[in-house]
Protein backbone atom coordinates (compact mmCIF):
# COMPACT_ATOMS: atom_id res chain seq x y z
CA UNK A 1 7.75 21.26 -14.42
CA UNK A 2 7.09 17.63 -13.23
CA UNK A 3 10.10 16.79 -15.65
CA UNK A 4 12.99 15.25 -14.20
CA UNK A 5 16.56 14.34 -15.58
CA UNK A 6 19.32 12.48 -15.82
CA UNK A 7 22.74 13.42 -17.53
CA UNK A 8 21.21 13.44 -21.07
CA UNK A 9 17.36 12.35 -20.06
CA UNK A 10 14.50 14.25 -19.25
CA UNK A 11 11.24 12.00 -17.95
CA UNK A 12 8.38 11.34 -16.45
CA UNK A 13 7.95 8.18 -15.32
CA UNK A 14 4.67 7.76 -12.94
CA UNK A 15 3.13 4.74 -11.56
CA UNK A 16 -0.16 4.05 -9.22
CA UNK A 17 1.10 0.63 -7.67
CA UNK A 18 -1.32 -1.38 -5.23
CA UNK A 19 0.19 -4.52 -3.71
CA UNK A 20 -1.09 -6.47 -0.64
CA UNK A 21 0.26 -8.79 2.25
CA UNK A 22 0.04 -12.70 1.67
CA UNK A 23 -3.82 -13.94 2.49
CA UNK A 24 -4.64 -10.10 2.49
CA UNK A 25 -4.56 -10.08 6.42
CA UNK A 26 -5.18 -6.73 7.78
CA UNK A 27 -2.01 -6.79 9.61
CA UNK A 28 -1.20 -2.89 7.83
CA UNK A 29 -2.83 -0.86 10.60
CA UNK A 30 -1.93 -0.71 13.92
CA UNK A 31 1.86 -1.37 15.09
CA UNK A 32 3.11 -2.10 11.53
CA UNK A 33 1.70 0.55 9.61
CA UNK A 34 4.31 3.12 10.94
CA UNK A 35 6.91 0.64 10.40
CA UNK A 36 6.05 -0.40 6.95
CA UNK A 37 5.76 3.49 5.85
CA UNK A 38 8.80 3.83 6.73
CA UNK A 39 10.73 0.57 5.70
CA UNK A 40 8.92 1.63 2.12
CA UNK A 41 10.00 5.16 2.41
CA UNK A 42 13.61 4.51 3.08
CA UNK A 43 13.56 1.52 0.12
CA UNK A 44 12.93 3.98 -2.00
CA UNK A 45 15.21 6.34 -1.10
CA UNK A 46 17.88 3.71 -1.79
CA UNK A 47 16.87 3.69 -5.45
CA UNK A 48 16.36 7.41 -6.23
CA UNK A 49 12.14 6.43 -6.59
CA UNK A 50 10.05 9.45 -4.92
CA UNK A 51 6.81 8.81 -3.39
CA UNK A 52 4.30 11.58 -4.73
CA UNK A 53 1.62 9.94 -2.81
CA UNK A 54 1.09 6.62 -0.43
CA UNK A 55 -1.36 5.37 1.69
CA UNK A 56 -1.81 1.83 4.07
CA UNK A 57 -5.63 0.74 3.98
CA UNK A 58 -6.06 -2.18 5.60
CA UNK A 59 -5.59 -4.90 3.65
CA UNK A 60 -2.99 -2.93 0.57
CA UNK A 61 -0.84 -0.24 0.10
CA UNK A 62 -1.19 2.54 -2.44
CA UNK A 63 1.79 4.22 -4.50
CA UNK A 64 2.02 7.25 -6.56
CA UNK A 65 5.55 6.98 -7.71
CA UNK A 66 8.34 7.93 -10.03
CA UNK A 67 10.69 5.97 -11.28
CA UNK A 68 13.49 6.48 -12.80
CA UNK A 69 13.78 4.89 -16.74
CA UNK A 70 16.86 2.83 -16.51
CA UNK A 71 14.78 0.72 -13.47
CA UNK A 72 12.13 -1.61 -15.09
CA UNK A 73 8.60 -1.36 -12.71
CA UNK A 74 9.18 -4.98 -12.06
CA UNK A 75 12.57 -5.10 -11.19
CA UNK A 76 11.58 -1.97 -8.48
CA UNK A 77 8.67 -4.27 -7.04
CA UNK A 78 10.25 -6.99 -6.44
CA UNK A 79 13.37 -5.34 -4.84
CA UNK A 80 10.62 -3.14 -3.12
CA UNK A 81 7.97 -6.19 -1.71
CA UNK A 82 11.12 -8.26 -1.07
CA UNK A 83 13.78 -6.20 1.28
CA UNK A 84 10.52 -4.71 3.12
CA UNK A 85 9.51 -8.06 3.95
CA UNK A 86 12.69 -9.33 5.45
CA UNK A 87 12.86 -5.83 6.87
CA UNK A 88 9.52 -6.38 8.58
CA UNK A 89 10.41 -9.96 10.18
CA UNK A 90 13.81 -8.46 11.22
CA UNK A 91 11.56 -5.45 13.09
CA UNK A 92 9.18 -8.14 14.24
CA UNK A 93 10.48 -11.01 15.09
CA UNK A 94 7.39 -13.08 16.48
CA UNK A 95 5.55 -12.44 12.96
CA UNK A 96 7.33 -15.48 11.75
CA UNK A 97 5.29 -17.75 13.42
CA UNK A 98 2.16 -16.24 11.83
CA UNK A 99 3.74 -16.09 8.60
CA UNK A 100 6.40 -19.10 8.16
CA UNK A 101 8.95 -18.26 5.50
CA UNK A 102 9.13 -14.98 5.88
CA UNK A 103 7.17 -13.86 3.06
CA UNK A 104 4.85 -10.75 3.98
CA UNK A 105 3.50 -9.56 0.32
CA UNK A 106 1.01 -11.71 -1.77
CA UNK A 107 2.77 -12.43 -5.22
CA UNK A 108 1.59 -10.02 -8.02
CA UNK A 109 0.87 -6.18 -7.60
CA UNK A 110 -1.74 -4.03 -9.95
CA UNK A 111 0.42 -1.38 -11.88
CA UNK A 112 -0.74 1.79 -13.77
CA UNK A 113 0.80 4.76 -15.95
CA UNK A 114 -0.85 7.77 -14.83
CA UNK A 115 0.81 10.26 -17.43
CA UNK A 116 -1.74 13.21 -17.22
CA UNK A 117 -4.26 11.89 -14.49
CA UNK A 118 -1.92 12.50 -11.91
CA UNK A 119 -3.48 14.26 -9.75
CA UNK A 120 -6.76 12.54 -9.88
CA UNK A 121 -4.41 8.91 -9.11
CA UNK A 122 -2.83 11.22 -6.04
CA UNK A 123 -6.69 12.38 -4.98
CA UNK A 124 -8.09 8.98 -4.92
CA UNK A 125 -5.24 7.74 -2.61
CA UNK A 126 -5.45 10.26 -0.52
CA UNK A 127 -9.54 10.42 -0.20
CA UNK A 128 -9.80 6.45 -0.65
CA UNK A 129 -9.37 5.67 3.50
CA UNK A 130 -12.09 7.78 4.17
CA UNK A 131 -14.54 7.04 1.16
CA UNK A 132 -14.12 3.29 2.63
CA UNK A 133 -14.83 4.44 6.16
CA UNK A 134 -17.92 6.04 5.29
CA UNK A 135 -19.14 3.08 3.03
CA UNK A 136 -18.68 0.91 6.37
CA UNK A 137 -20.55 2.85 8.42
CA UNK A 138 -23.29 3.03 6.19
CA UNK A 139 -22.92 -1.16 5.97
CA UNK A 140 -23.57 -1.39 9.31
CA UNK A 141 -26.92 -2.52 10.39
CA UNK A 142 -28.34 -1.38 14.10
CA UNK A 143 -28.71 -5.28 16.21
CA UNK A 144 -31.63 -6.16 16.68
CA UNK A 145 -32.76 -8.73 18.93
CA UNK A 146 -35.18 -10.80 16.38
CA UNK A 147 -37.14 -12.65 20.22
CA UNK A 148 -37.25 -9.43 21.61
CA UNK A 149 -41.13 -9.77 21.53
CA UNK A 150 -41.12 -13.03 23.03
CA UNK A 151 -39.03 -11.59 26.02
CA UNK A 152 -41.92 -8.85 26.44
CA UNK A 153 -44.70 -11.21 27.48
């Protein structure tokens, strides 16, 4: 039973969130990714919110959660993109020249019920690093040099 509840509540409250850093920099990977998984996972903690499914691409992040019903989706965003970000210039403190005022998240976010397409929300995240991958690597075009002819003779 996906149901959970509360003293007299039983829901099931899902969301696919997608929200992305200022400018869309792909600053996710690398160093910070670990970080910001975990500053997320431990924000949500704090607000009884479990993570069915989340994944860093590059440039956004990737939610399956549940929230609970007396928390609005936008109050749990903002408290979300706004303690991670002070988190993250508190972790790393040289970001803030790159950054300035210590704002990490672009404003806005893309929210979605999933109700009964929850595992096809929790699929997609999990496949959608890869499924990008592979659309790169068939982008790329072998160099090649267009005077190559003229270097022949």
């Amino acid at each position: 039973m996906d149901e959970q509840s509360l003293t007299h509540t039983k829901w099931k409250c899902q969301y696919h969130i997608v929200f992305i850093p200022k400018y869309r920099r792909k600053v996710i990977y690398g160093k910070l990714r670990k970080d910001i998984g975990e500053i997320l996972r431990r924000l949500c903690e704090f607000k009884h919110v479990e993570i069915i499914e989340a994944h860093a691409m590059p440039d956004h992040i990737h939610m399956l959660v549940s929230i609970p019903p007396k928390m609005s989706v936008s109050e749990f965003i903002g408290y979300l993109k706004g303690k991670s970000s002070l988190m993250i210039f508190e972790r790393h403190a040289n970001m803030k020249y790159k950054y300035g005022r210590r704002v990490f998240w672009a404003k806005g976010y893309y929210v979605s019920t999933v109700g009964a397409n929850k595992a096809a929300v929790a699929k997609y995240i999990r496949e959608q690093e890869t499924e990008d991958q592979m659309a790169d690597q068939m982008s790329f075009k072998e160099y090649e040099n267009p005077f190559k002819h003229l270097e022949e003779e």
